[in-house]
N, C-alpha and C. Protein backbone atom coordinates (compact mmCIF):
# COMPACT_ATOMS: atom_id res chain seq x y z
N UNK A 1 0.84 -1.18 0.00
CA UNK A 1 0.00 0.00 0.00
C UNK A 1 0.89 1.25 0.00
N UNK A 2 0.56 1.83 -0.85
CA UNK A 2 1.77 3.18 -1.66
C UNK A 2 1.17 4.12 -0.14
N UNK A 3 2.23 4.44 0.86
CA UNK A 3 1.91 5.97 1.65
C UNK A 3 2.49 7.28 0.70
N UNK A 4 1.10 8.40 0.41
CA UNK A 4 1.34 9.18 0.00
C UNK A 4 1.88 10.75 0.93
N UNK A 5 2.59 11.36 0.55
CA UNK A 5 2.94 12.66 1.19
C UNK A 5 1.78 13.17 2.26
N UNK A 6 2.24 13.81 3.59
CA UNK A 6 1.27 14.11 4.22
C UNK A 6 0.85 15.32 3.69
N UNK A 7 1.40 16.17 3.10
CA UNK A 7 1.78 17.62 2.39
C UNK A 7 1.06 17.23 1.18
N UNK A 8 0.30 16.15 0.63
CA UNK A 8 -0.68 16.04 -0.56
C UNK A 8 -1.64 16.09 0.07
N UNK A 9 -2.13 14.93 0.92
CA UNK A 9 -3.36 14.46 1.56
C UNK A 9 -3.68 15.85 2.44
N UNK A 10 -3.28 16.27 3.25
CA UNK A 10 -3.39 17.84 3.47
C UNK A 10 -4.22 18.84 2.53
N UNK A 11 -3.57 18.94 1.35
CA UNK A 11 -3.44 19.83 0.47
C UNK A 11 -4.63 19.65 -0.10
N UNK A 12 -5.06 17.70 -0.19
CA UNK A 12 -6.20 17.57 -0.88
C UNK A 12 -7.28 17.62 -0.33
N UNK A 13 -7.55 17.52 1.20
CA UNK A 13 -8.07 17.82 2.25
C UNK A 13 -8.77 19.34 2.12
N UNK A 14 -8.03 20.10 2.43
CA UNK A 14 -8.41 22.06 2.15
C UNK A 14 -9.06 21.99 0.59
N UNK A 15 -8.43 21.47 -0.05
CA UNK A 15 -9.66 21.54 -1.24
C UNK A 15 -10.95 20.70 -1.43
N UNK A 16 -11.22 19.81 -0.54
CA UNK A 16 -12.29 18.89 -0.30
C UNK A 16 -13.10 19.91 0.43
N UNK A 17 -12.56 20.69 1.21
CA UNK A 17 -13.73 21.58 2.55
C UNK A 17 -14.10 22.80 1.36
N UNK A 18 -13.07 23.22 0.52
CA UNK A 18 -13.66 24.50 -0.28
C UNK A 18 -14.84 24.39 -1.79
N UNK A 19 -15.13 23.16 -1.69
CA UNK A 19 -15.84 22.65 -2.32
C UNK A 19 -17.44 23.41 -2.59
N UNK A 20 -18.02 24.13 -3.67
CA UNK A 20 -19.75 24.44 -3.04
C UNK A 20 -19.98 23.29 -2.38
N UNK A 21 -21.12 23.32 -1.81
CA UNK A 21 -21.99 22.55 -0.73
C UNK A 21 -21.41 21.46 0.08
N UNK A 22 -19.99 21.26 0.33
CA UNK A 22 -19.33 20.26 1.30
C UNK A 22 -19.89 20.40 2.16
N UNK A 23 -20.76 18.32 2.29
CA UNK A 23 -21.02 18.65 3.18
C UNK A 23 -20.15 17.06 4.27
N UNK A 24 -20.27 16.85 5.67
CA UNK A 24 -19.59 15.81 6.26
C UNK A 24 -20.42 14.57 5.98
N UNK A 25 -22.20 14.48 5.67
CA UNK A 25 -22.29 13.76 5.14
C UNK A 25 -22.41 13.05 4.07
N UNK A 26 -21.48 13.66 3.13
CA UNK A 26 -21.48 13.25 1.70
C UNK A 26 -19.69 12.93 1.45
N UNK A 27 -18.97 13.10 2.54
CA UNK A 27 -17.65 13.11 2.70
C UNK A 27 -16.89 12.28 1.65
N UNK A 28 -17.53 10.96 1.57
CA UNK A 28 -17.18 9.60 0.09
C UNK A 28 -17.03 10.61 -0.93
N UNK A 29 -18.25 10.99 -1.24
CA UNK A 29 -18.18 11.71 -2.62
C UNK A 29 -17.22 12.59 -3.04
N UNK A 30 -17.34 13.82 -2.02
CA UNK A 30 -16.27 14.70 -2.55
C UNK A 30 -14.28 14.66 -1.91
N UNK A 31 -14.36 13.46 -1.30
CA UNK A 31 -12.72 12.57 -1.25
C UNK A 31 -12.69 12.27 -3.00
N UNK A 32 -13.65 11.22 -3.42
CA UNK A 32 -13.75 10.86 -4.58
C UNK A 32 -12.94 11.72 -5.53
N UNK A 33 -14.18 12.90 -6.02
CA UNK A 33 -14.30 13.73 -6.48
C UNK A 33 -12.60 14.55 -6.40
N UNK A 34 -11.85 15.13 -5.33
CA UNK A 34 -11.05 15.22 -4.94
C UNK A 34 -9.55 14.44 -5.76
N UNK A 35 -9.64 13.46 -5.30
CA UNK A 35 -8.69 12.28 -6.04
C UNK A 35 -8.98 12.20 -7.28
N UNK A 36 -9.96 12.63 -8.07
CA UNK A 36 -10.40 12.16 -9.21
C UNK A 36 -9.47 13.71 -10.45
N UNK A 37 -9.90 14.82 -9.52
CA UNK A 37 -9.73 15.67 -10.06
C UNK A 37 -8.07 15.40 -9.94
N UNK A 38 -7.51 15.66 -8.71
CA UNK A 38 -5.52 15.18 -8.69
C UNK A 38 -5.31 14.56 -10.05
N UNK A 39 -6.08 13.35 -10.32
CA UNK A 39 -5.05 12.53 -11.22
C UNK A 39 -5.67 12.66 -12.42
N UNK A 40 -6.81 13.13 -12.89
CA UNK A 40 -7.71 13.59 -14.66
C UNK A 40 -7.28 14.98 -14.33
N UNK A 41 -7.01 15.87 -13.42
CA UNK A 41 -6.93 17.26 -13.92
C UNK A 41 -8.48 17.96 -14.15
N UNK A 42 -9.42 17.07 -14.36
CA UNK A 42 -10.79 17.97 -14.01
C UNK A 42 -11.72 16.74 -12.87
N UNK A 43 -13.12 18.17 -12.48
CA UNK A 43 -13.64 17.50 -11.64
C UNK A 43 -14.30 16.50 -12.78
N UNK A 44 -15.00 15.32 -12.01
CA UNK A 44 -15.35 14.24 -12.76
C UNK A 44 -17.14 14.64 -13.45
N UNK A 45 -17.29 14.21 -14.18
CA UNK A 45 -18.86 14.66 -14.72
C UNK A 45 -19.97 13.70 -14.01
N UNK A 46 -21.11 14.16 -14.04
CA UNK A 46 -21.87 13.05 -13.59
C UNK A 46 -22.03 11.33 -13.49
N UNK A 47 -21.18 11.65 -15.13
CA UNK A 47 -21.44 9.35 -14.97
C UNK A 47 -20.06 9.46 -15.46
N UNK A 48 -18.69 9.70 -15.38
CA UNK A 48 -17.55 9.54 -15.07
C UNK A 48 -17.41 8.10 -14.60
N UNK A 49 -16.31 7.25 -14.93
CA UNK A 49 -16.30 6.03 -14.94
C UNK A 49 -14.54 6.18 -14.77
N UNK A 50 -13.92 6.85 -15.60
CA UNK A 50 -12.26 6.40 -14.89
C UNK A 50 -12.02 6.58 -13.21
N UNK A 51 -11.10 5.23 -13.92
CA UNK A 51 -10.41 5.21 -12.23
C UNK A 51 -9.56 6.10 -11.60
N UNK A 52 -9.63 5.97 -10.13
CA UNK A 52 -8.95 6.65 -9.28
C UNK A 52 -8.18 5.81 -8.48
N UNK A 53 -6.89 6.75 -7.84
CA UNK A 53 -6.31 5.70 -6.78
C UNK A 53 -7.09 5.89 -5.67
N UNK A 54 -7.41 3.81 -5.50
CA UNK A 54 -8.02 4.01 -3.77
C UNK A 54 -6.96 4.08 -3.06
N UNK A 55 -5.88 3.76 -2.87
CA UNK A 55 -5.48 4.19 -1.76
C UNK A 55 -5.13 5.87 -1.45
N UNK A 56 -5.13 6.78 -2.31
CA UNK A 56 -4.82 7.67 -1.83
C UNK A 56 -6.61 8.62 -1.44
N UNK A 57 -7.66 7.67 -2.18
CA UNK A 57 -8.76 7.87 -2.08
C UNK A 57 -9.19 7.99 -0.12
N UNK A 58 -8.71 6.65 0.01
CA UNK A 58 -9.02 5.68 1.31
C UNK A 58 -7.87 6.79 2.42
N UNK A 59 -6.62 7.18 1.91
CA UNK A 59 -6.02 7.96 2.86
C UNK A 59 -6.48 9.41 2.94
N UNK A 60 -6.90 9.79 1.92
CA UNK A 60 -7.79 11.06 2.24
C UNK A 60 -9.39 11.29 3.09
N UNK A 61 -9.28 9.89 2.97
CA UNK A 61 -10.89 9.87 3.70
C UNK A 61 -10.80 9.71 5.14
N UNK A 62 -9.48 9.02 5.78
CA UNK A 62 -9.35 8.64 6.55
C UNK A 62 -8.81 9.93 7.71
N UNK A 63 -7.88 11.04 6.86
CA UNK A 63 -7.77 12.18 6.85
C UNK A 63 -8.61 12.92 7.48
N UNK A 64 -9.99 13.19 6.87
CA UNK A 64 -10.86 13.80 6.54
C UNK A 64 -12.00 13.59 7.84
N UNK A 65 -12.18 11.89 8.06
CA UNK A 65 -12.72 11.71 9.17
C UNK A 65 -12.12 11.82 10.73
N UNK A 66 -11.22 11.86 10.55
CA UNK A 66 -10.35 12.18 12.05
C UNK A 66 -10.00 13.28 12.47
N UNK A 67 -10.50 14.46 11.17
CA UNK A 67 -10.88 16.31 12.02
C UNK A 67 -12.11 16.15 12.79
């Protein structure tokens, strides 16, 4: 399991909260969303189907729930 920079997951974190309507219970989605955008360079469209990395998915979420 690849550990990514704490200085990413951070980074990707503050842009998960500046999100319109973030909210804590939709948190999956916009981690997703988040990771999706890092590695395509845009946010994902409604029925978006490429993959993302879970683990850096799963370390941002994990992130995210322990503020």
């Amino acid at each position: 399991m690849p550990n990514y920079p704490e200085s990413l997951v951070k980074s990707l974190s503050l842009k998960v909260k500046e999100y319109p309507r973030f909210s804590k219970g939709e948190i999956e989605k916009f981690c997703w969303m988040a990771v999706h955008e890092y590695k395509h360079g845009v946010l994902p469209s409604e029925y978006d189907i490429r993959e993302i990395d879970e683990e850096l998915y799963l370390q941002l979420l994990q992130e995210l729930k322990s503020e």
